[in-house]
N, C-alpha and C. Protein backbone atom coordinates (compact mmCIF):
# COMPACT_ATOMS: atom_id res chain seq x y z
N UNK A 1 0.85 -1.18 0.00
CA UNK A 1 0.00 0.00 0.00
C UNK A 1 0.89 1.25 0.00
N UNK A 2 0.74 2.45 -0.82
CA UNK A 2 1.17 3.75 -1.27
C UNK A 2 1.22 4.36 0.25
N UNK A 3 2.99 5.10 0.72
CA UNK A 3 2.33 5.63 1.58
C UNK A 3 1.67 7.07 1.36
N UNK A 4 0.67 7.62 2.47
CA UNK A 4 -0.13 8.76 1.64
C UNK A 4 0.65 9.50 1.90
N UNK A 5 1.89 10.44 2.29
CA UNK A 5 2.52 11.01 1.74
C UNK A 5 3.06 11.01 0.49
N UNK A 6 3.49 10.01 -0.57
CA UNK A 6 3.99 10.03 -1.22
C UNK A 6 2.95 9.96 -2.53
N UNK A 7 1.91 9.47 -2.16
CA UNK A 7 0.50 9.72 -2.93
C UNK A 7 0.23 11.78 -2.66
N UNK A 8 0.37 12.08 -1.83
CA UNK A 8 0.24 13.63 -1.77
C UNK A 8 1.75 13.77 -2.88
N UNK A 9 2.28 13.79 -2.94
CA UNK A 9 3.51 14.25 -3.55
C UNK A 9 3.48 13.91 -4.92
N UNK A 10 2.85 12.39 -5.15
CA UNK A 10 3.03 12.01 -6.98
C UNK A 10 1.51 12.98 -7.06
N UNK A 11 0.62 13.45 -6.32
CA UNK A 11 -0.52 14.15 -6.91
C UNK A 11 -0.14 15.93 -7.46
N UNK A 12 0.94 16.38 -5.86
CA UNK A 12 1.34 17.48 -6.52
C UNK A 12 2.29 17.26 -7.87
N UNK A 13 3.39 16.49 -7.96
CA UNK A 13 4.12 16.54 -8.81
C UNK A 13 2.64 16.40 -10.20
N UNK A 14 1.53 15.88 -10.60
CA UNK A 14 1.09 15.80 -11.68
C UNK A 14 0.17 17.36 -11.44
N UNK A 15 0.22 17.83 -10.73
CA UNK A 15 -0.52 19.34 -10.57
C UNK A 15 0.34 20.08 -11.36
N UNK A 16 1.64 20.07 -10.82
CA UNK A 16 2.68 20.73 -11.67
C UNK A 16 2.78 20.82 -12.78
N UNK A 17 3.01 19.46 -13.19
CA UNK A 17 3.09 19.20 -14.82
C UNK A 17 1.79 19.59 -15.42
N UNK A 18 0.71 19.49 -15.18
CA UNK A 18 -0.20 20.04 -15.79
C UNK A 18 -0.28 21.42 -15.59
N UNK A 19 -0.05 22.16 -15.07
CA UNK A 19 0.05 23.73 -14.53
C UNK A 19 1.02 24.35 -15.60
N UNK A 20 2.22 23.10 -15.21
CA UNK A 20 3.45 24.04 -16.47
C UNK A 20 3.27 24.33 -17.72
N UNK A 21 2.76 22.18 -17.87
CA UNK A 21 2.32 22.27 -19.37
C UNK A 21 1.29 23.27 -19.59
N UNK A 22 0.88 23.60 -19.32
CA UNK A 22 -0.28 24.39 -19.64
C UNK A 22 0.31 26.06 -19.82
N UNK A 23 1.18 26.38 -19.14
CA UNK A 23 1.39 27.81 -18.96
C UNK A 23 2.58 27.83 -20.35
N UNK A 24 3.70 26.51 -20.46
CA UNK A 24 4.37 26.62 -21.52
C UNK A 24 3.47 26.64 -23.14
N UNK A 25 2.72 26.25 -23.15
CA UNK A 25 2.24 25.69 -24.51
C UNK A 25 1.61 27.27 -24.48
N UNK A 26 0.88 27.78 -23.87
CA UNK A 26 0.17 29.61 -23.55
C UNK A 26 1.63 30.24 -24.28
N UNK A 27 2.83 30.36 -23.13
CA UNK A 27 3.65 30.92 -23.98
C UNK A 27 3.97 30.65 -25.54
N UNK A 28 4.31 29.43 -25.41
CA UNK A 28 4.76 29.16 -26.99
C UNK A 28 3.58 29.82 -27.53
N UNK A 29 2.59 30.08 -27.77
CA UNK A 29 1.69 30.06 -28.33
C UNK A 29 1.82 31.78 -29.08
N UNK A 30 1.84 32.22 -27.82
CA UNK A 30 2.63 33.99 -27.69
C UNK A 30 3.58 33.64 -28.44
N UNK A 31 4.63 33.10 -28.32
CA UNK A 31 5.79 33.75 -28.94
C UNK A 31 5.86 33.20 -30.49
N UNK A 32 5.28 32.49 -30.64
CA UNK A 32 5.03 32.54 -32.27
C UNK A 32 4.22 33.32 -33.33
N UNK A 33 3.45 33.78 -32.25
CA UNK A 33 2.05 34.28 -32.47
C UNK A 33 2.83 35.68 -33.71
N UNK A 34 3.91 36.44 -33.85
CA UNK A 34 4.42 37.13 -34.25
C UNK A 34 5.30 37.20 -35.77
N UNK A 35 4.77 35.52 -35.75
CA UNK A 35 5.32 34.36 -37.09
C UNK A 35 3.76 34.52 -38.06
N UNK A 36 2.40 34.53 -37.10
CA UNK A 36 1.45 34.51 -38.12
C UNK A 36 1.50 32.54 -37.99
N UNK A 37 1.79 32.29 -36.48
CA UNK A 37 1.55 30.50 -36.95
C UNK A 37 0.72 30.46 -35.30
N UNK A 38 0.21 29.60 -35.38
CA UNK A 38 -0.26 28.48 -34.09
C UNK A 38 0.47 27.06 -34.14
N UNK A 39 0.76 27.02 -32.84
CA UNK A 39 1.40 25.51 -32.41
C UNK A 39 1.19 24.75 -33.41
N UNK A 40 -0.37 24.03 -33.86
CA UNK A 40 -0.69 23.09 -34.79
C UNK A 40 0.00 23.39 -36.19
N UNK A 41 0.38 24.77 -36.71
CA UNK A 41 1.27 25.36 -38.07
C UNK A 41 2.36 24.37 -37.56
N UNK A 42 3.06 25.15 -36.57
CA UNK A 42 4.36 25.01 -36.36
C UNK A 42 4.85 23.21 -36.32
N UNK A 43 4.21 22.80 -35.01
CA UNK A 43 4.24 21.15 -35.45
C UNK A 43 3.38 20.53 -36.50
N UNK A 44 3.24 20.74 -37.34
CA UNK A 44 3.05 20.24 -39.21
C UNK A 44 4.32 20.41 -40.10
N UNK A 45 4.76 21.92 -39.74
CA UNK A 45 5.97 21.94 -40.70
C UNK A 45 7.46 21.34 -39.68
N UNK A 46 7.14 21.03 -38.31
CA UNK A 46 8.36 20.25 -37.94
C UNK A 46 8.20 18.38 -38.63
N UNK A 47 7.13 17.99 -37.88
CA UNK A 47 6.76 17.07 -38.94
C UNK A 47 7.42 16.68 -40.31
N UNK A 48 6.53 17.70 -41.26
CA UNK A 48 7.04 17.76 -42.93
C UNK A 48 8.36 17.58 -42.92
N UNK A 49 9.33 18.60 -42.40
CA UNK A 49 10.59 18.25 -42.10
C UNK A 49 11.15 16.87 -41.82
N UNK A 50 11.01 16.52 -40.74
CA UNK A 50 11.31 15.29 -40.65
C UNK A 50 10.68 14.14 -41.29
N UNK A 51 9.90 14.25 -41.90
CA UNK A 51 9.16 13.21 -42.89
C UNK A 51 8.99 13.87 -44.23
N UNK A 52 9.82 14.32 -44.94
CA UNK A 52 9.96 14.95 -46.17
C UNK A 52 8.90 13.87 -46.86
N UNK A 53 7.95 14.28 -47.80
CA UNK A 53 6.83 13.42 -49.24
C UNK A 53 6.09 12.15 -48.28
N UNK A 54 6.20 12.39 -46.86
CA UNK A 54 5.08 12.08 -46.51
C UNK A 54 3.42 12.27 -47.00
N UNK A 55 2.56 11.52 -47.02
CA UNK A 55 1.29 12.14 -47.16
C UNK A 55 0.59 12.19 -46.64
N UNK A 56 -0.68 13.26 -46.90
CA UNK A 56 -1.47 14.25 -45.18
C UNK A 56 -1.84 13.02 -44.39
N UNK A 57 -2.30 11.66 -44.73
CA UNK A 57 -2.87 10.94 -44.41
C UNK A 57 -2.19 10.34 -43.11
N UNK A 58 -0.80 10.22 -43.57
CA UNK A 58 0.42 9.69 -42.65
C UNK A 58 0.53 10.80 -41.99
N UNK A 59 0.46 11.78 -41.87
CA UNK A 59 0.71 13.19 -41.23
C UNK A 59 -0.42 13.10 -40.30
N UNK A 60 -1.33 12.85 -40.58
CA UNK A 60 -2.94 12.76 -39.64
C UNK A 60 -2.41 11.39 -38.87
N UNK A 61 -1.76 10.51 -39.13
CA UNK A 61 -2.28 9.27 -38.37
C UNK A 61 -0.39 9.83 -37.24
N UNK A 62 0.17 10.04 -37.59
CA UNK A 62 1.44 10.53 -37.00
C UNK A 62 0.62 11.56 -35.56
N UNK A 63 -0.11 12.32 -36.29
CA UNK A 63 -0.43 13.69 -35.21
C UNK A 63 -1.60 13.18 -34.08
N UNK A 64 -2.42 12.03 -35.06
CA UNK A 64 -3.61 11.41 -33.97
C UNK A 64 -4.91 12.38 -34.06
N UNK A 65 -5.16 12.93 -35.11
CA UNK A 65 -5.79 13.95 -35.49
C UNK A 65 -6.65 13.60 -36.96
N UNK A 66 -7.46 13.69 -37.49
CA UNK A 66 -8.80 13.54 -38.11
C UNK A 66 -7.73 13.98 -39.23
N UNK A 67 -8.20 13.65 -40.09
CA UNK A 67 -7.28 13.55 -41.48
C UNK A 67 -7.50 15.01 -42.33
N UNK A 68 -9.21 15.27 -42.05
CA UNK A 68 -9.82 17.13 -42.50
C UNK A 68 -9.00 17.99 -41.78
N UNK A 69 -8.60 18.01 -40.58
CA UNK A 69 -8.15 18.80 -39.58
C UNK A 69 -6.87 18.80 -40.35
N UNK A 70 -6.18 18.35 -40.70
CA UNK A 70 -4.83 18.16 -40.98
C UNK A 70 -4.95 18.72 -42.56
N UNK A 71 -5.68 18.32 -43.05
CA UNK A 71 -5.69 18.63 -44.67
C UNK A 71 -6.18 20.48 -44.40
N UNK A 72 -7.13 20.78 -44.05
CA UNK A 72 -7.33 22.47 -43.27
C UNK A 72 -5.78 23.15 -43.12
N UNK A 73 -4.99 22.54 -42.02
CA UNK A 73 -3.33 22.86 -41.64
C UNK A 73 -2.87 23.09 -42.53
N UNK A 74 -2.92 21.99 -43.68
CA UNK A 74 -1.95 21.93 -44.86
C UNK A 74 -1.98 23.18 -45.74
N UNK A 75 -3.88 23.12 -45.98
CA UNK A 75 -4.17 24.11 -46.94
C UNK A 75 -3.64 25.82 -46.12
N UNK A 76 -3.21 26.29 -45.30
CA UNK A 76 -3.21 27.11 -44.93
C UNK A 76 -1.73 27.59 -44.79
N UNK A 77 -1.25 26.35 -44.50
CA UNK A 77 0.41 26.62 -44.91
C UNK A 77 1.03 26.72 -46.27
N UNK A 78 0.30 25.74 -47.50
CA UNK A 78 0.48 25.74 -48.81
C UNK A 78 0.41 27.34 -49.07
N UNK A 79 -1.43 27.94 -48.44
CA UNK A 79 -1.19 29.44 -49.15
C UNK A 79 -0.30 30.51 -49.02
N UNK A 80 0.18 29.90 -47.63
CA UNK A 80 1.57 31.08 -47.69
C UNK A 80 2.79 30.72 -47.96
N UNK A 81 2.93 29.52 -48.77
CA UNK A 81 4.10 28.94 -49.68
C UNK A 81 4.91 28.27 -48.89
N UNK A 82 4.77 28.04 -47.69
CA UNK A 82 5.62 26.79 -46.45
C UNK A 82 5.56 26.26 -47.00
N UNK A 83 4.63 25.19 -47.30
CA UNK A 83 4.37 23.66 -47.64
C UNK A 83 3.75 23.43 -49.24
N UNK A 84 4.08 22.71 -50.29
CA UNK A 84 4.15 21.99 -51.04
C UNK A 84 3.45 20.56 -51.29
N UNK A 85 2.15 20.61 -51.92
CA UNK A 85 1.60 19.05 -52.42
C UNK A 85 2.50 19.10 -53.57
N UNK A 86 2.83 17.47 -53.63
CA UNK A 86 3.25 16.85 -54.83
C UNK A 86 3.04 15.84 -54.96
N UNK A 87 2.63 15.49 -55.97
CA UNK A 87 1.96 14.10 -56.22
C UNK A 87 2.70 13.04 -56.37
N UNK A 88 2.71 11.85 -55.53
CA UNK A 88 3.14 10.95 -55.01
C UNK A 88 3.56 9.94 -56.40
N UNK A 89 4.86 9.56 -56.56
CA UNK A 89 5.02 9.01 -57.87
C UNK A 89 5.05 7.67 -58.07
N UNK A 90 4.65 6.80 -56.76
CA UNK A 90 4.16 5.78 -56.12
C UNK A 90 2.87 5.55 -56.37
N UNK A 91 1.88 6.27 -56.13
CA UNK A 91 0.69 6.49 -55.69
C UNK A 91 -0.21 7.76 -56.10
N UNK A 92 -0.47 8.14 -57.65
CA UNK A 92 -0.84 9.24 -58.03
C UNK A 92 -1.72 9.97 -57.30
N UNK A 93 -2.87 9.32 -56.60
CA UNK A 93 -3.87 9.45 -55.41
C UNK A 93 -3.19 10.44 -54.56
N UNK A 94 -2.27 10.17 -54.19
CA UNK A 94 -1.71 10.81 -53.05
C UNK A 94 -0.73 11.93 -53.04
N UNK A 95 -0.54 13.01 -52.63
CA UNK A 95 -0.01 14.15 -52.17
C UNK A 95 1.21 14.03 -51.49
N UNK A 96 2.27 14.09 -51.99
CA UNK A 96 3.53 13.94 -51.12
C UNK A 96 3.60 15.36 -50.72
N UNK A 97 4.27 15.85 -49.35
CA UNK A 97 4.24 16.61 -48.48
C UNK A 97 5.67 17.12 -48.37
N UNK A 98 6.37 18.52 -48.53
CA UNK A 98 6.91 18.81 -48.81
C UNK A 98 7.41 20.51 -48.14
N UNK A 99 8.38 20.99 -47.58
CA UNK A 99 8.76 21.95 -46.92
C UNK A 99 9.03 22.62 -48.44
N UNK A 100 8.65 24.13 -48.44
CA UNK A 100 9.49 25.08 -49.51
C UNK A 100 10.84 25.65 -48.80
N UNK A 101 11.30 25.99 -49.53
CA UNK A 101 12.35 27.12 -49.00
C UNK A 101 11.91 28.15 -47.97
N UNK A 102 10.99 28.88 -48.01
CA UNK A 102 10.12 29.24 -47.47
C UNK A 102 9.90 28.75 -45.76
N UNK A 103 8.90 27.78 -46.37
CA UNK A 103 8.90 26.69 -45.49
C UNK A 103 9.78 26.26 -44.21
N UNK A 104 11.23 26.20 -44.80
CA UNK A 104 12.42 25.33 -43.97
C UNK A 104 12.47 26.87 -42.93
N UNK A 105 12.99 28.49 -44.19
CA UNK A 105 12.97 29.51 -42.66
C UNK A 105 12.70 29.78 -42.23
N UNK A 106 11.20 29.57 -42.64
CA UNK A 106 9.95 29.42 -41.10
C UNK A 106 10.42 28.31 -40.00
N UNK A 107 10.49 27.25 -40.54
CA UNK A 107 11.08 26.35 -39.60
C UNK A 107 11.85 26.86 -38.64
N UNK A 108 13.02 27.37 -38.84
CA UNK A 108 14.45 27.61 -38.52
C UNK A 108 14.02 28.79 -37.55
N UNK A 109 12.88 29.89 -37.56
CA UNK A 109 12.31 30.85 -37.15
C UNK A 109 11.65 30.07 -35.91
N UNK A 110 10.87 29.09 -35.94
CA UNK A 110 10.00 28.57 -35.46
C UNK A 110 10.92 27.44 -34.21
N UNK A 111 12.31 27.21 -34.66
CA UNK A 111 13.23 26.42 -33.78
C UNK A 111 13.66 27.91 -32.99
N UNK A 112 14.10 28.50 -33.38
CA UNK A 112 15.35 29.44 -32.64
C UNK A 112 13.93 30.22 -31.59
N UNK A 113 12.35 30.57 -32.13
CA UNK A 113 11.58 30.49 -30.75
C UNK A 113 11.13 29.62 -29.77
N UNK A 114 11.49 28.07 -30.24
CA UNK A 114 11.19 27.56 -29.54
C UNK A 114 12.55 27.34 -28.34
N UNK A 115 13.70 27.33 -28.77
CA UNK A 115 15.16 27.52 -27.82
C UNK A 115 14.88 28.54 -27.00
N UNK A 116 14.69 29.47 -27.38
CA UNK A 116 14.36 31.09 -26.22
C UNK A 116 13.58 30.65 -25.70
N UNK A 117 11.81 30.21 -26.07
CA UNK A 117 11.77 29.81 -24.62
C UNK A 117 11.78 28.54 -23.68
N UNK A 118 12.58 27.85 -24.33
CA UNK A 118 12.49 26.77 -23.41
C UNK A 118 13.95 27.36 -22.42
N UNK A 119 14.69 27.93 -22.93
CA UNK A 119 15.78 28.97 -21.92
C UNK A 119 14.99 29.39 -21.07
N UNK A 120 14.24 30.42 -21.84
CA UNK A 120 13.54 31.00 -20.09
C UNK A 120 12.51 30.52 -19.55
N UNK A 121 11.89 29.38 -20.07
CA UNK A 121 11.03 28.69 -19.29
C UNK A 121 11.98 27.67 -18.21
N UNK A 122 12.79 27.57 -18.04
CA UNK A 122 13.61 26.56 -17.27
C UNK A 122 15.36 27.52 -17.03
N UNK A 123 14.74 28.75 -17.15
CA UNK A 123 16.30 29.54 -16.40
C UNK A 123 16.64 29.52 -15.01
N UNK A 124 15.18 29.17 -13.86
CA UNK A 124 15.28 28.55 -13.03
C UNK A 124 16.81 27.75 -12.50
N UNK A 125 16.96 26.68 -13.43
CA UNK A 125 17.79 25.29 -13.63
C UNK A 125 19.00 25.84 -14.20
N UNK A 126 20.16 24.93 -13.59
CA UNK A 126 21.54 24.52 -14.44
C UNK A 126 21.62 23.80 -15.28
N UNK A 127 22.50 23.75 -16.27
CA UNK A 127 22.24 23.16 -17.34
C UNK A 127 22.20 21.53 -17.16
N UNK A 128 22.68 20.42 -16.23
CA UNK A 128 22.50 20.05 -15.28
C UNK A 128 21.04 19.45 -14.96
N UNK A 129 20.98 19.90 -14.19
CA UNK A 129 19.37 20.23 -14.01
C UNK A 129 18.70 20.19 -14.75
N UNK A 130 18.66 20.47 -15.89
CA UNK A 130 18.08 20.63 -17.35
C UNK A 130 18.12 19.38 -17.87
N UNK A 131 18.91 18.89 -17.74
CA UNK A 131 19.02 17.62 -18.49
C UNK A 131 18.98 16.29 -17.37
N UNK A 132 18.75 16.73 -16.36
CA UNK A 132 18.09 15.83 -15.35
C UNK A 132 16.45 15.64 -15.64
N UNK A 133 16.17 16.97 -15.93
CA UNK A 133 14.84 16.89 -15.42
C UNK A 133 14.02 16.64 -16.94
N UNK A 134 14.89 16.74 -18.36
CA UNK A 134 14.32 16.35 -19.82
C UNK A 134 14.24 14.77 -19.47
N UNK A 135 15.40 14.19 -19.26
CA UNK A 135 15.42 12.49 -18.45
C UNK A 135 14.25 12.19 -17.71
N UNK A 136 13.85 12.79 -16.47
CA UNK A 136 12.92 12.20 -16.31
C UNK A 136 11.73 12.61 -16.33
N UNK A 137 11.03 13.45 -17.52
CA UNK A 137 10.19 14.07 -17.75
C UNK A 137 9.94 13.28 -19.45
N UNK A 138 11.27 12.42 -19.80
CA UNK A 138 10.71 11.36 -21.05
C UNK A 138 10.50 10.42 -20.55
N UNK A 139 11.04 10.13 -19.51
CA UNK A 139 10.77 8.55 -18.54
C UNK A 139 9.42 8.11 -18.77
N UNK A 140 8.63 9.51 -17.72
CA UNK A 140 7.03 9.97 -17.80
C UNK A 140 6.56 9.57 -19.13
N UNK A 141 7.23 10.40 -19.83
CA UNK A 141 6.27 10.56 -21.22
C UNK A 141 6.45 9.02 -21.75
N UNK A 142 6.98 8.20 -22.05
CA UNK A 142 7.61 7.02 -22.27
C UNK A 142 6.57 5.87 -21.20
N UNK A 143 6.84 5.63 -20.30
CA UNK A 143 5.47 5.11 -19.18
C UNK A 143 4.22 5.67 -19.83
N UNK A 144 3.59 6.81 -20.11
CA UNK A 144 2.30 7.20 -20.39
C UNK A 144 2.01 6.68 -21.67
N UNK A 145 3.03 6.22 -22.92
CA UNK A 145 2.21 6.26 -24.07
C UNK A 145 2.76 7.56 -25.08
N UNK A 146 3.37 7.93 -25.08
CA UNK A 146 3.01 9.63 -25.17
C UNK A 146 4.09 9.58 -26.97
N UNK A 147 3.65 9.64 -27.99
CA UNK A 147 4.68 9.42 -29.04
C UNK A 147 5.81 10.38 -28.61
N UNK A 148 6.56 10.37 -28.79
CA UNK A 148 7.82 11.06 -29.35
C UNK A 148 7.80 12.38 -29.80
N UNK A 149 8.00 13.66 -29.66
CA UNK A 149 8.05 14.56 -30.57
C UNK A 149 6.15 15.24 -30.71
N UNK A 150 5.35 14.59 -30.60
CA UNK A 150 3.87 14.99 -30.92
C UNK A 150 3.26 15.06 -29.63
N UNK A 151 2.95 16.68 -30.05
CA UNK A 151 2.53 16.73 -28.76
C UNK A 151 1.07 16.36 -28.50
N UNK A 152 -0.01 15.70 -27.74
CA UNK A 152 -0.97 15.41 -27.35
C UNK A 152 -2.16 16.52 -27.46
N UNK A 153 -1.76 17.57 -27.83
CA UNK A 153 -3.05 18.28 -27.93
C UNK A 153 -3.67 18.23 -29.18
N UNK A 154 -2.69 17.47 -30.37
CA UNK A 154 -3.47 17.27 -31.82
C UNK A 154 -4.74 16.23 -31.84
N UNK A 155 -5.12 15.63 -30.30
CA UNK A 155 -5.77 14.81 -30.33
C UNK A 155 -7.21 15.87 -30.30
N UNK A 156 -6.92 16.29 -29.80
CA UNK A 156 -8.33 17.75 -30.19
C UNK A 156 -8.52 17.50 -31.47
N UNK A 157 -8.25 17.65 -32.47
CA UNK A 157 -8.34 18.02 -33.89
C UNK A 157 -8.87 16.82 -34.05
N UNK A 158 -9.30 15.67 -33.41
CA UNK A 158 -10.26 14.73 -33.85
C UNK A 158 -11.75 15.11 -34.13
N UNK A 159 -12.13 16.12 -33.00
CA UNK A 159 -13.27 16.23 -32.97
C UNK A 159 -13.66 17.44 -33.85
């Protein structure tokens, strides 16, 4: 049996994490906000990146998100020339997925805000510390289920 101290303590420690997460993803949200993107922009074209001629379909089942929701994303990044359909030379049906030039320095825009604030969201910490607490904050994520890299709020975009 749990002792209840330590049941008080794994309850605050998940207060936290939900408190933080919550206040980091607010920021990020701000500090891109000045790019003309939302989180869901930004992780699509990290995505695309790392899955260069992927298609939306694989992009939807990657994010855990309704396949319209994702094709919406796409269309909105295509119009401001980020992202690139090309037709799959495998599979004419299908749309290979594609960063522009464009695209990549948005990316590169979209990394160097996400470094600032994860600096000052954790200036708190030594660097040290920092990498104590990424360790066991994938541990977590790793025990929960949690993919890699995607963050859990694309599961919204189901509904």
């Amino acid at each position: 049996m749990a002792d209840s101290t330590d049941g008080q303590t794994a309850a605050a420690v998940a207060f936290l994490l939900a408190q933080l997460g919550e206040h980091a993803a607010a920021k990020f949200a701000e500090r891109i906000e000045s790019l003309e993107l939302t989180p869901a922009h930004a992780g699509v074209l990290r995505l695309v990146s790392v899955r260069p001629g992927c298609s939306q379909q694989v992009l939807a089942g990657a994010l855990g998100a309704l396949p319209s929701k994702v094709v919406a994303l796409v269309d909105e990044l295509q119009r401001r020339g980020l992202v690139e359909r090309r037709r799959n030379p495998a599979d004419r049906r299908l749309h290979a997925l594609h960063l522009t030039d464009e695209g990549e320095e948005m990316l590169r825009r979209v990394r160097s805000a996400a470094e600032t604030h994860g600096a000052e969201l954790t200036r708190a910490l030594d660097p040290e510390q920092r990498g104590h607490l990424a360790d066991l904050l994938g541990r977590i994520a790793a025990d929960q289920g949690l993919q890699p890299g995607v963050h859990p709020g694309y599961q919204r975009l189901r509904r």
